[in-house]
Structure formats: C-alpha cells, structure tokens
Protein backbone atom coordinates (compact mmCIF):
# COMPACT_ATOMS: atom_id res chain seq x y z
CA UNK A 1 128.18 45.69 56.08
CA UNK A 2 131.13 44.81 57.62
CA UNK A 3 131.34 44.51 61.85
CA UNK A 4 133.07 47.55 62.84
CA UNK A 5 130.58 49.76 60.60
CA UNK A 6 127.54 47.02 62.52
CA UNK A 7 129.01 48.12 65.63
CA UNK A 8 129.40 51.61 64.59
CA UNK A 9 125.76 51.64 63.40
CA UNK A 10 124.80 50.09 67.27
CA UNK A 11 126.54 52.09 69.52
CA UNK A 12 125.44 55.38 67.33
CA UNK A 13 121.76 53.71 67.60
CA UNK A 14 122.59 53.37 71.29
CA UNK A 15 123.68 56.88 72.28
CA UNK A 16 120.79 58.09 70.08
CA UNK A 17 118.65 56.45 71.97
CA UNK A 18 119.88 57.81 75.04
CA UNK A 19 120.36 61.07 74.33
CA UNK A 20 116.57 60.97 72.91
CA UNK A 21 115.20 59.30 76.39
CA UNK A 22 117.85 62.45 78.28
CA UNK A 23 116.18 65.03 76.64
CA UNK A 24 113.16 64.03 77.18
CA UNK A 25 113.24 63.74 80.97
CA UNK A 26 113.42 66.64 83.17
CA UNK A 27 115.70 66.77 86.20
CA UNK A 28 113.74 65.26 89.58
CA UNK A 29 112.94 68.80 91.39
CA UNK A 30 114.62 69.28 94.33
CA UNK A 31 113.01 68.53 97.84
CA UNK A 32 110.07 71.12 98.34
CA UNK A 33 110.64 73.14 102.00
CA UNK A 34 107.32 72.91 103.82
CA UNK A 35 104.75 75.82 103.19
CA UNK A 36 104.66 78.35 106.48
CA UNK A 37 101.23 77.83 107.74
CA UNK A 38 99.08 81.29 106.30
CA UNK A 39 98.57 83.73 108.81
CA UNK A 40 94.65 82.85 110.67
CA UNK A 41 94.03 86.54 111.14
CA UNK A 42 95.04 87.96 107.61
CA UNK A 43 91.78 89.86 106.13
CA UNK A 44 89.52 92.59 107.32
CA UNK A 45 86.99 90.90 109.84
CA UNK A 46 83.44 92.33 110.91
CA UNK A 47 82.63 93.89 114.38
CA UNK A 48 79.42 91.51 115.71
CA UNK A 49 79.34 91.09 119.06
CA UNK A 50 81.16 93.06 121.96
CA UNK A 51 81.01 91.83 125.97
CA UNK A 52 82.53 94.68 127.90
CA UNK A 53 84.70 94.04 130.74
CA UNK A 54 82.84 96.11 133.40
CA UNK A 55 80.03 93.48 133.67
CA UNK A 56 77.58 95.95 131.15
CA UNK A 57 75.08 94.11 128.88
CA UNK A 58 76.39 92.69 125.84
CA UNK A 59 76.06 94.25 122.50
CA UNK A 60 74.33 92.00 120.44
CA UNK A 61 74.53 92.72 117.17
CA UNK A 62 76.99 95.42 117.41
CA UNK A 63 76.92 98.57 116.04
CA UNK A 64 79.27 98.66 112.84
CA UNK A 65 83.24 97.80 113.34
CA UNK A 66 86.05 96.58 111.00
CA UNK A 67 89.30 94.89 112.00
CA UNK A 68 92.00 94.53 109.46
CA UNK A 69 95.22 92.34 109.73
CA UNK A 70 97.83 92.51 106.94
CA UNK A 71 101.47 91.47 107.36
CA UNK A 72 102.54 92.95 110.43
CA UNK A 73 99.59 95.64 110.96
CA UNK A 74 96.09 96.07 112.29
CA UNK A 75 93.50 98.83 112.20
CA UNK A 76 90.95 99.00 114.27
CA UNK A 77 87.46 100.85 114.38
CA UNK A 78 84.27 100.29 115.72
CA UNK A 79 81.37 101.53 117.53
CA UNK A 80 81.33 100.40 121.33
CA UNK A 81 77.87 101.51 122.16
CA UNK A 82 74.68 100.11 121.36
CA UNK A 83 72.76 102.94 119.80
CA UNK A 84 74.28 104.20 116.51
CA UNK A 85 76.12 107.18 116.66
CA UNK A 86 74.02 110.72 116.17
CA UNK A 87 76.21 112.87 113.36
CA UNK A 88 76.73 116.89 114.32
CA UNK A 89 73.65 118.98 113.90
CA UNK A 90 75.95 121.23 111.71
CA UNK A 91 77.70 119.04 109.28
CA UNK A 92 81.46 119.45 109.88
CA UNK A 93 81.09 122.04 112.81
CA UNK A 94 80.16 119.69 115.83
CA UNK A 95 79.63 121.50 119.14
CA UNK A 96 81.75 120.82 122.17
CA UNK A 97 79.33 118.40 123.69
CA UNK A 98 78.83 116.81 120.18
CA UNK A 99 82.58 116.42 120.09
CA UNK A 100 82.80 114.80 123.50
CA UNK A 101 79.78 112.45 122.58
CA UNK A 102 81.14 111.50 118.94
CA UNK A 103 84.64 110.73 121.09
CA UNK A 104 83.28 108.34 123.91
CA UNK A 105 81.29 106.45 121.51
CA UNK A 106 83.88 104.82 118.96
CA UNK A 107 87.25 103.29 119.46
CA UNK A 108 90.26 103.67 117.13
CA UNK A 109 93.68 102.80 116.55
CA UNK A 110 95.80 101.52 114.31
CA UNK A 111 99.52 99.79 114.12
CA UNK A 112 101.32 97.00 114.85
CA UNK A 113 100.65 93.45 115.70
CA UNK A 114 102.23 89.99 116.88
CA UNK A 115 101.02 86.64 117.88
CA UNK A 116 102.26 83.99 119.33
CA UNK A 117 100.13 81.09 120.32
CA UNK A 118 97.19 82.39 121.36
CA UNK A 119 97.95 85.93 122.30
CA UNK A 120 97.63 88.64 120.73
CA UNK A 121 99.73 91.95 121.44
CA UNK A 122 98.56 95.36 119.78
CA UNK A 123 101.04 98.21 119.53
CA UNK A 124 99.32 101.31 118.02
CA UNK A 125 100.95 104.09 115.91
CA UNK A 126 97.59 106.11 115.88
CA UNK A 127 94.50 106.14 118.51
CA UNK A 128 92.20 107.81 119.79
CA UNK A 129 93.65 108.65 122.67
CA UNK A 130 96.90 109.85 122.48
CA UNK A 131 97.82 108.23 125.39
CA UNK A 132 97.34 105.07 124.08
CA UNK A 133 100.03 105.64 121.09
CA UNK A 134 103.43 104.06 122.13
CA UNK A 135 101.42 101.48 124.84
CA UNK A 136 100.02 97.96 124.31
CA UNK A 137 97.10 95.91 124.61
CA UNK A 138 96.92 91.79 124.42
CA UNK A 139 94.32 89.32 123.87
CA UNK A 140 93.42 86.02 123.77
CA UNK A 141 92.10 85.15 120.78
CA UNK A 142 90.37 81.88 118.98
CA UNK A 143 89.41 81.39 115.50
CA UNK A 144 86.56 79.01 114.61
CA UNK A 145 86.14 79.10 110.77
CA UNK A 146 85.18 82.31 109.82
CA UNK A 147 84.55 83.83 114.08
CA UNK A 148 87.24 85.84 115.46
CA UNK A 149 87.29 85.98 119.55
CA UNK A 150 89.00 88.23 120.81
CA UNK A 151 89.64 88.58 124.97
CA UNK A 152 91.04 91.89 126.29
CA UNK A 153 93.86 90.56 128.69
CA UNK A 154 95.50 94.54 129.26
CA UNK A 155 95.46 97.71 127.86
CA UNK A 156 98.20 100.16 128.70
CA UNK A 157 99.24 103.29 127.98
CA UNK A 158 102.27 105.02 126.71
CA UNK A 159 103.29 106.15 130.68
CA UNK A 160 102.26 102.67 132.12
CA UNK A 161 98.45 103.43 133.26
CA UNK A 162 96.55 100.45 132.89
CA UNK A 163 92.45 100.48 132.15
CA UNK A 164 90.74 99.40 135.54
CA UNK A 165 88.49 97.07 133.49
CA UNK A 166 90.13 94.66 131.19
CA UNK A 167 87.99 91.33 129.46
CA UNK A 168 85.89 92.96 126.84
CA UNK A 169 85.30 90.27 124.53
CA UNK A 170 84.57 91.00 120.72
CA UNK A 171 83.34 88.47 118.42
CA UNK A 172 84.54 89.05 114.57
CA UNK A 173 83.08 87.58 111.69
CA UNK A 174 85.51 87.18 108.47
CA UNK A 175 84.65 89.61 105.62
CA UNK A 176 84.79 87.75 102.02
C-alpha cells in the first residue's frame, strides 16, 4: 500500500470514527427553567371543623362541607350548623318556613380566587345571597400537610356592607 492510499485509509478511519462517536451522542439539553412551585390549595378539601366569629361554640366535627380549588376558581358549600339539616316534609315542595330554615343553615358560593402570601381573597360569581355576588371575602390561611386553615379576615358585599362578625375559622382536611 503505498502512503497516500495509508493516509487515505487513516483519515477515512478517522472521520469514521468521528462521525460514529457524533451520532451517537445527543446534543447537551439546554438549561432547564425552574418548575413554578404547584399551587398548595389545588384539590377539593373536606369541611371538619368551623369556629364562628361571634364567639358561638365550635363545630366539632362539622356537619358535611367541600371546598374545591382549581386554576383560578373555588366552590364552596357546607353546612354551618351543628345539627344536620332536616329535608322538606314534601319532597321538592318545601314550605316557607322550611325554605327559610334550609337557607340559614348552609353557605354557598362559588367563583374566583387569588393568593398571595398568606391571604386569601374570594370573589364569587354565584352565592347564596345575592348580595354577596360581585363582593369579596379574604382569609388567612395555613396549610399543614393535608389541614387547610382558613381565617375569615372580611366579607363584603356587592354595595360595600360588611358582616359585623368576621374570624370564623374553618379547618379543611385534603380529599385523596
């Protein structure tokens, strides 16, 4: 073999060899961004425990309640009495007074929500009471593993009246 077909032979063996050890390499990924912490309150959380604000006993276990937070929105129902709630005599027909009993003993609502540290502000799009649509309420809240606390700070209405009795305090538990 003569030396330019050696050398030939080489650099062919060479840029074999390179291309081989190319291919088989992928590309270094690029720099990953850092993950946005998940959201604490995402999930539908359990009803437990609720402290009113007027200095009444606490309700210990509570009567049934659900929370749910998913991006952006909350819905809110639960029982705030102690004794379970007594259905219409007449399925589907309640009485006046029925009505007015069935009313004052459950809270709902449903909308919007944002947190920043530790407060929480509620905007609802449906309630209850009317009122209450196109108002706000805030809490404090703290998560310890799977408990939610939640501390009424205010609770105003559309046209600016306030509840004389803010500080009920509801303890969640996370739903699996």
């Amino acid at each position: 073999m003569t030396a330019k077909l050696r050398l030939f032979a080489i650099a062919l063996s060479i840029f074999a060899l390179t291309l081989t050890l190319a291919c088989g390499q992928a590309p270094a990924p690029p720099p990953m961004e850092p993950a946005a912490p998940a959201n604490p309150l995402h999930g539908a959380w359990s009803v437990t425990k609720i402290v009113p604000g007027d200095g009444s006993p606490a309700i210990d276990p509570a009567q049934p309640g659900l929370y749910i937070f998913v991006d952006g929105y909350y819905s809110a129902v639960y029982t705030n009495g102690a004794e379970p709630r007594v259905p219409s005599a007449k399925p589907f027909e309640p009485t006046p007074e029925e009505q007015a009993a069935q009313y004052r003993t459950i809270i709902v609502n449903t909308g919007t929500y944002s947190a920043s540290g530790a407060t929480i502000t509620f905007r609802p799009m449906v309630a209850r009471a009317p009122g209450y649509v196109g108002g706000q309420a805030t809490s404090d809240f703290t998560i310890d593993g799977d408990t939610l606390t939640l501390v009424e700070k205010s609770v105003v209405f559309a046209d600016g009246a306030a509840i004389p009795n803010p500080g009920e305090t509801l303890t969640l538990r996370r739903l699996p």
